[in-house]
Protein backbone atom coordinates (compact mmCIF):
# COMPACT_ATOMS: atom_id res chain seq x y z
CA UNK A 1 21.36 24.49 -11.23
CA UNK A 2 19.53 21.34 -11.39
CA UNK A 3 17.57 19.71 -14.67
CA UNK A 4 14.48 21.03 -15.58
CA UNK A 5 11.48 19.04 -14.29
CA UNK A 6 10.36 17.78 -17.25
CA UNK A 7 13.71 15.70 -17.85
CA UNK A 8 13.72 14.39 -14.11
CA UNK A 9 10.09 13.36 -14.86
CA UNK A 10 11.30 11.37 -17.88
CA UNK A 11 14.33 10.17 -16.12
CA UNK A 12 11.70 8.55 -13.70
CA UNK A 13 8.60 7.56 -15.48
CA UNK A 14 7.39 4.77 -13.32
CA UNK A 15 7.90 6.96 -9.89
CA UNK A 16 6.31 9.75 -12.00
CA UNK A 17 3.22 7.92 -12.60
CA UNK A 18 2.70 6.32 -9.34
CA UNK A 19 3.75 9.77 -7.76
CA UNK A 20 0.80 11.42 -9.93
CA UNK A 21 -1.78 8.53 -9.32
CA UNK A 22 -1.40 8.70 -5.20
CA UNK A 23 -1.81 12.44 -5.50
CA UNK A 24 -5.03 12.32 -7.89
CA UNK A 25 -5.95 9.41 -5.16
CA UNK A 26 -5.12 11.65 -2.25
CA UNK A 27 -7.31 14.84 -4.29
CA UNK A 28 -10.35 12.47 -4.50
CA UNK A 29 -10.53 11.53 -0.96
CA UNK A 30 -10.54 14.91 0.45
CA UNK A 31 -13.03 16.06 -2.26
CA UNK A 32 -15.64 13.03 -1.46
CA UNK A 33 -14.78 13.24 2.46
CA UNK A 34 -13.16 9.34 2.54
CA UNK A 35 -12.30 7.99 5.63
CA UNK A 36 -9.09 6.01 6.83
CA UNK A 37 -12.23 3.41 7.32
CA UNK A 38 -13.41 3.57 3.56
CA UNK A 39 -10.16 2.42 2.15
CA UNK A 40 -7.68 1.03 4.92
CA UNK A 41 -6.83 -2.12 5.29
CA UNK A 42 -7.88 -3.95 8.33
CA UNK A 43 -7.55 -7.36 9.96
CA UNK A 44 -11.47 -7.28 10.70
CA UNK A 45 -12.13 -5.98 7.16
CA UNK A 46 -10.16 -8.02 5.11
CA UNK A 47 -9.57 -11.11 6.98
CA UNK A 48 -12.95 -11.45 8.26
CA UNK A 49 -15.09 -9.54 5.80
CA UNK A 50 -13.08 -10.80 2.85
CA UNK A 51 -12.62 -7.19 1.46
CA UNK A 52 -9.12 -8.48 -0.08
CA UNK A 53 -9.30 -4.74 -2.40
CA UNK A 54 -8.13 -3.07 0.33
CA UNK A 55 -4.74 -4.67 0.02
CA UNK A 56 -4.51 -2.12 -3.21
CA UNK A 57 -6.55 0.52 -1.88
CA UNK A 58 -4.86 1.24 1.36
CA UNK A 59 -1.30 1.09 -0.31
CA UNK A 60 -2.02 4.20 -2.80
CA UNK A 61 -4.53 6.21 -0.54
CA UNK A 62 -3.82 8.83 1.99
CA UNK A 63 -5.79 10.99 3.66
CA UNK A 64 -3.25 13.03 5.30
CA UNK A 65 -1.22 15.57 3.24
CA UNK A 66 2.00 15.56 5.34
CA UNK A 67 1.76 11.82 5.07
CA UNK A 68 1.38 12.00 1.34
CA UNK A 69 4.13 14.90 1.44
CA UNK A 70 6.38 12.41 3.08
CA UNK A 71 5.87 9.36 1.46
CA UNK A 72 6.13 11.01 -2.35
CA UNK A 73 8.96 13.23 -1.92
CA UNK A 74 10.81 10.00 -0.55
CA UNK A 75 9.67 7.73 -3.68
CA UNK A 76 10.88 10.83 -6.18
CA UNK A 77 14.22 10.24 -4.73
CA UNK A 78 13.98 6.34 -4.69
CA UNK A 79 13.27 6.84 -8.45
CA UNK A 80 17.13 6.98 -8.98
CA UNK A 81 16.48 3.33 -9.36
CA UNK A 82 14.80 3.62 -12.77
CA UNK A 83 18.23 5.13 -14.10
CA UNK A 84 20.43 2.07 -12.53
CA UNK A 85 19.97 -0.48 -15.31
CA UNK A 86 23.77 -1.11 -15.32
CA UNK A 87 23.22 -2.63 -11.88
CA UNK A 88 20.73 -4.87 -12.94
CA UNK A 89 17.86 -2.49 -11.85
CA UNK A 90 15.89 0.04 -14.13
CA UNK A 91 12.65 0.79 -14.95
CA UNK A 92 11.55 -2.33 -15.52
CA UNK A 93 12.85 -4.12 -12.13
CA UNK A 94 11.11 -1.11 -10.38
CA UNK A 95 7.34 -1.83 -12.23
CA UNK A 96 8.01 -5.28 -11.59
CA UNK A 97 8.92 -5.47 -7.64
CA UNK A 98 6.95 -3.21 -6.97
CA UNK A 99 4.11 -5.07 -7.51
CA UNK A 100 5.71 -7.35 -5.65
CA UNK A 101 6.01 -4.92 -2.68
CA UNK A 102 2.54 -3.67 -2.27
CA UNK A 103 1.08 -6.99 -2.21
CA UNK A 104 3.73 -9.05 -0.16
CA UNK A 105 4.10 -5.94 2.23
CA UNK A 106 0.34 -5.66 2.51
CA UNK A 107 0.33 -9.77 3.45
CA UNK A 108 2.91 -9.66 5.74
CA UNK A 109 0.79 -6.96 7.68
CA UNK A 110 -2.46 -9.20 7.78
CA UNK A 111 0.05 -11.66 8.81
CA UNK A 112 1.50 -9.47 11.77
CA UNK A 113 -2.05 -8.39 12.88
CA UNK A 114 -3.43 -11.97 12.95
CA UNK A 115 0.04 -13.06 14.87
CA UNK A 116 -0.95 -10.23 17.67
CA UNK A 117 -4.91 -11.12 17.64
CA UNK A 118 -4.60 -14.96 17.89
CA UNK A 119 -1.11 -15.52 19.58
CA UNK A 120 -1.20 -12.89 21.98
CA UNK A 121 -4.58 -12.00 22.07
CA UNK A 122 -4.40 -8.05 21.41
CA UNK A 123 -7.93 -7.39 19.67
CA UNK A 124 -6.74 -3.81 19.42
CA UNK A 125 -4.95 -4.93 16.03
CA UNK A 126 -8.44 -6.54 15.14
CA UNK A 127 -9.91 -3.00 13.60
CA UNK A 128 -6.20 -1.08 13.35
CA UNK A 129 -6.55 0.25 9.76
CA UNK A 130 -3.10 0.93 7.74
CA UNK A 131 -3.55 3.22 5.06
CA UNK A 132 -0.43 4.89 2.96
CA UNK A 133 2.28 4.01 0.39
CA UNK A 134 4.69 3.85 3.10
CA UNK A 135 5.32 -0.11 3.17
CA UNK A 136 6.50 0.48 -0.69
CA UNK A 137 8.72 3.44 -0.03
CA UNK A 138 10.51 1.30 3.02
CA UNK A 139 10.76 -1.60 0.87
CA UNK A 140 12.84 0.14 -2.29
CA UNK A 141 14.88 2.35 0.56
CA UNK A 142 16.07 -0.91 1.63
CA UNK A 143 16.39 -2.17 -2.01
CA UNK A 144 18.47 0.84 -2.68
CA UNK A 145 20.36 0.80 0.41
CA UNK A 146 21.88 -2.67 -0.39
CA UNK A 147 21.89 -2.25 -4.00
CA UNK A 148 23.89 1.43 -4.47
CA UNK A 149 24.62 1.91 -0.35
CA UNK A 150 26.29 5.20 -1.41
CA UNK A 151 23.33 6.62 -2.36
CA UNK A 152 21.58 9.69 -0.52
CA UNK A 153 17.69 10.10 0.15
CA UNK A 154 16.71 13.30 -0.36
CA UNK A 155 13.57 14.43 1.51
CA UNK A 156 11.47 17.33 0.70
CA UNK A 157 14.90 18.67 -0.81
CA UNK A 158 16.69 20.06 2.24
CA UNK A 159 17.53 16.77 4.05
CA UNK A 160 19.91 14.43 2.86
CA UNK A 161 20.12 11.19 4.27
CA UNK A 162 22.87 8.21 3.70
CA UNK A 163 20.89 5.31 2.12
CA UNK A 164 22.77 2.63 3.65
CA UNK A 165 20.39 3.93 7.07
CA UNK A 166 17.74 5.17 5.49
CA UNK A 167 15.11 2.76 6.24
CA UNK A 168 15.42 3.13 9.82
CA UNK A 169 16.00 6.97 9.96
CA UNK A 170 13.07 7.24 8.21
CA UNK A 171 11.28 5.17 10.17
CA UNK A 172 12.46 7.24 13.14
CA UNK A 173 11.53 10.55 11.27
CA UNK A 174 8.46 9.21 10.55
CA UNK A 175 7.20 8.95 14.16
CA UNK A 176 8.27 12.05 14.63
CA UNK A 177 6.64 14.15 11.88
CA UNK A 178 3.25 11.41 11.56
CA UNK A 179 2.22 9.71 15.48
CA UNK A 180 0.30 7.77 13.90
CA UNK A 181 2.04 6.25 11.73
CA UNK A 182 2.88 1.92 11.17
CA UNK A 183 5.81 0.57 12.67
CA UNK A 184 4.08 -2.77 11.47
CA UNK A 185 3.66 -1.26 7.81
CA UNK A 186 6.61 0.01 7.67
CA UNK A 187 8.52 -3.04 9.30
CA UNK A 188 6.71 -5.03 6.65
CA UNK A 189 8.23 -3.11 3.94
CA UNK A 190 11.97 -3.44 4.85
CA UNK A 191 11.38 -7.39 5.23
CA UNK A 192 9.86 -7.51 2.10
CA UNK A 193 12.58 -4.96 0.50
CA UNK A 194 15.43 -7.22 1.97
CA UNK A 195 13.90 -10.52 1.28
CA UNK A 196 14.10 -8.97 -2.57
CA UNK A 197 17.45 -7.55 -2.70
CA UNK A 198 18.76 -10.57 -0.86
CA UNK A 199 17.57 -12.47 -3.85
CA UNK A 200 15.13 -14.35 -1.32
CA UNK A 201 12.33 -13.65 -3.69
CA UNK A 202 13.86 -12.94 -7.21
CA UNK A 203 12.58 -14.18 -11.21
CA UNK A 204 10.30 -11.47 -12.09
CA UNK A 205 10.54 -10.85 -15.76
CA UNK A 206 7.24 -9.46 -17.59
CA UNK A 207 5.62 -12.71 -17.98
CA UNK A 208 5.23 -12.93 -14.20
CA UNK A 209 4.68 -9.48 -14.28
CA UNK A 210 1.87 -9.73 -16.52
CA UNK A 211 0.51 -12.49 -14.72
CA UNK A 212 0.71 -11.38 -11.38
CA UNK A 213 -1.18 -8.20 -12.34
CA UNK A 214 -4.06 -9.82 -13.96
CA UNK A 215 -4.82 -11.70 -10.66
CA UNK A 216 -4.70 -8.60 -8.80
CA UNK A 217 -7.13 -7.09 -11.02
CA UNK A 218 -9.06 -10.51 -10.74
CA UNK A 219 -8.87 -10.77 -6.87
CA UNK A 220 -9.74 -6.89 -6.74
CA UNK A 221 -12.60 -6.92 -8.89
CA UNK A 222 -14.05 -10.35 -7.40
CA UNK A 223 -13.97 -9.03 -3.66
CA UNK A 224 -15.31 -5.88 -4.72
CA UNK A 225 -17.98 -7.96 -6.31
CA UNK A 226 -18.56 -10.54 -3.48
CA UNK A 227 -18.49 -7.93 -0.33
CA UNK A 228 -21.23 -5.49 -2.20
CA UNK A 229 -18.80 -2.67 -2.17
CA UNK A 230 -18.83 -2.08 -6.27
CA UNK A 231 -21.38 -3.11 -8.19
CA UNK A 232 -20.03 -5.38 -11.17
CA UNK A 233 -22.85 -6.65 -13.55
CA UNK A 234 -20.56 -8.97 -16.02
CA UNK A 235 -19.78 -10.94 -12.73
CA UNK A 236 -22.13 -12.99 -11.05
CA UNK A 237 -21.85 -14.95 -7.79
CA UNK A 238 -24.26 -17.20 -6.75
CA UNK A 239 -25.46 -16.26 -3.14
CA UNK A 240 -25.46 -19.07 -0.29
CA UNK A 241 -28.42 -18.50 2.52
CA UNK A 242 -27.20 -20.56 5.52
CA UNK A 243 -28.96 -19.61 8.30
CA UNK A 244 -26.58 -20.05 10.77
CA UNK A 245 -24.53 -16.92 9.75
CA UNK A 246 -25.46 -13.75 11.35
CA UNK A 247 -27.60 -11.30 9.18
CA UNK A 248 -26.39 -9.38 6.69
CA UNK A 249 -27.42 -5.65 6.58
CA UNK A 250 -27.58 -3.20 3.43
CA UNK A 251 -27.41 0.03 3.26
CA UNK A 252 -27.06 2.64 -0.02
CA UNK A 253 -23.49 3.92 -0.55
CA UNK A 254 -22.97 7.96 0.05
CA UNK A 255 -24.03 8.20 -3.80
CA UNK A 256 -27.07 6.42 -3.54
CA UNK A 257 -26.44 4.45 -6.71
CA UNK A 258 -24.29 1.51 -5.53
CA UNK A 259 -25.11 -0.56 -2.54
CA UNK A 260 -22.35 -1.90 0.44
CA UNK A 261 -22.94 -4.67 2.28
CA UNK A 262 -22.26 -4.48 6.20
CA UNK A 263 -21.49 -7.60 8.06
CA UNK A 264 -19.99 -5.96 10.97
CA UNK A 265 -21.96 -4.79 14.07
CA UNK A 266 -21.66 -0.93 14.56
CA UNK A 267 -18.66 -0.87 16.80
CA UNK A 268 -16.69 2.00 18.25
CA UNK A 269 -14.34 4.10 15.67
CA UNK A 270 -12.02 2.47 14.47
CA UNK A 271 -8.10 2.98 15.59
CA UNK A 272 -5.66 4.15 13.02
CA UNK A 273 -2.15 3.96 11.97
């Protein structure tokens, strides 16, 4: 017989959390009918429309429940890595790469997408919109898998799988049990994952940690800001009228009390991953 719940939970209070967030996250979506659209990330979107929140959005939204299913039930078994400080891990290496993760893994997609649109001129990846916690969950599988390679991944809590190959059995399950899911995403995870346990990016203490989250917030909040998609009063941004840039249309959010600015002509849906 296992430990009750409540220990594991303390065991793993970072995985906890973030576990508990995506799911509140996930709740929200399907309550207020969000779209893969609303909160993906996108080459057009970002890139082009300079909606630079989505790189947070996108990483702890999902719209599908098998997808969220997946993804959490794989990160509660990743959150063995809270209770490795003897290895030089614990819970404070996991808050701190992590952030690492879901912004270098959300880069490193943009950078993928805008290889494919400019080098080899597939405009498909122009609108593909990534949306999940999936890049994260790749990244600390590989983390884990050179870290502890003895380690097992438990999914859903009947299948067992040796860490050492979990990244890439996962990524095969993945396809399986989700079609649509990123090969890019999750490709983007493992590099980032082994560029970190390979000590290829390393030196995050809390300082960094600190600092790195406050431009986050700052990025987050300023392209929420510039784009029109939040309304922030205690920041102002002095618009630019040049009238060689196309027209810029507004329309009132699905509340009616916020207003989104849309400097995209209406295209076709959008594909997803």
């Amino acid at each position: 017989m296992g430990k009750p719940l409540i220990y594991e939970i303390l065991e793993k209070p970072a995985s906890s959390s973030v576990i508990g967030i995506c799911s509140l996250i996930w709740f929200f979506i399907q309550k207020r009918n969000i779209g893969y659209s609303d909160v993906g990330l996108s080459y057009e979107a970002a890139m082009e429309g300079g909606q630079y929140w989505r790189i947070v959005t996108s990483a702890f939204s999902h719209i599908s429940l098998v997808h969220l299913v997946f993804n959490m039930s794989a990160l509660w078994s990743l959150g063995v890595v809270e209770q490795l400080g003897q290895i030089g891990l614990g819970v404070e290496y996991y808050l701190h790469y992590t952030l690492v993760l879901v912004v270098l893994s959300g880069l490193l997609v943009l950078g993928f997408y805008h290889m494919m649109i400019q080098k080899f001129k597939v405009e498909h990846f122009r609108r593909v919109t990534a949306v999940g916690y999936s890049c994260v969950v790749f990244g600390w599988m590989t983390i884990l898998a050179t870290k502890q390679p003895s380690s097992k991944l438990n999914l859903f809590g009947v299948l067992s799988l040796p860490i050492s190959f979990a990244p890439f059995e996962s990524l095969i399950f993945t396809s399986i049990m989700v079609p649509q899911a990123s090969f890019i995403g999750h490709l983007s995870g493992i590099i980032v994952g082994y560029s970190i346990a390979w000590g290829l990016i390393h030196g995050m203490n809390n300082y960094w940690a600190i600092t790195m989250f406050g431009w986050i917030v700052l990025v987050f909040a300023l392209s929420l800001k510039h784009t029109g998609s939040m309304e922030l009063r205690f920041i102002e941004i002095e618009p630019v009228t040049d009238p060689s840039l196309p027209s810029v249309g507004v329309v009132a959010s699905r509340n009616g009390r916020t207003l989104q600015m849309d400097v995209f002509p209406r295209r076709g849906v959008a594909d997803i991953v």
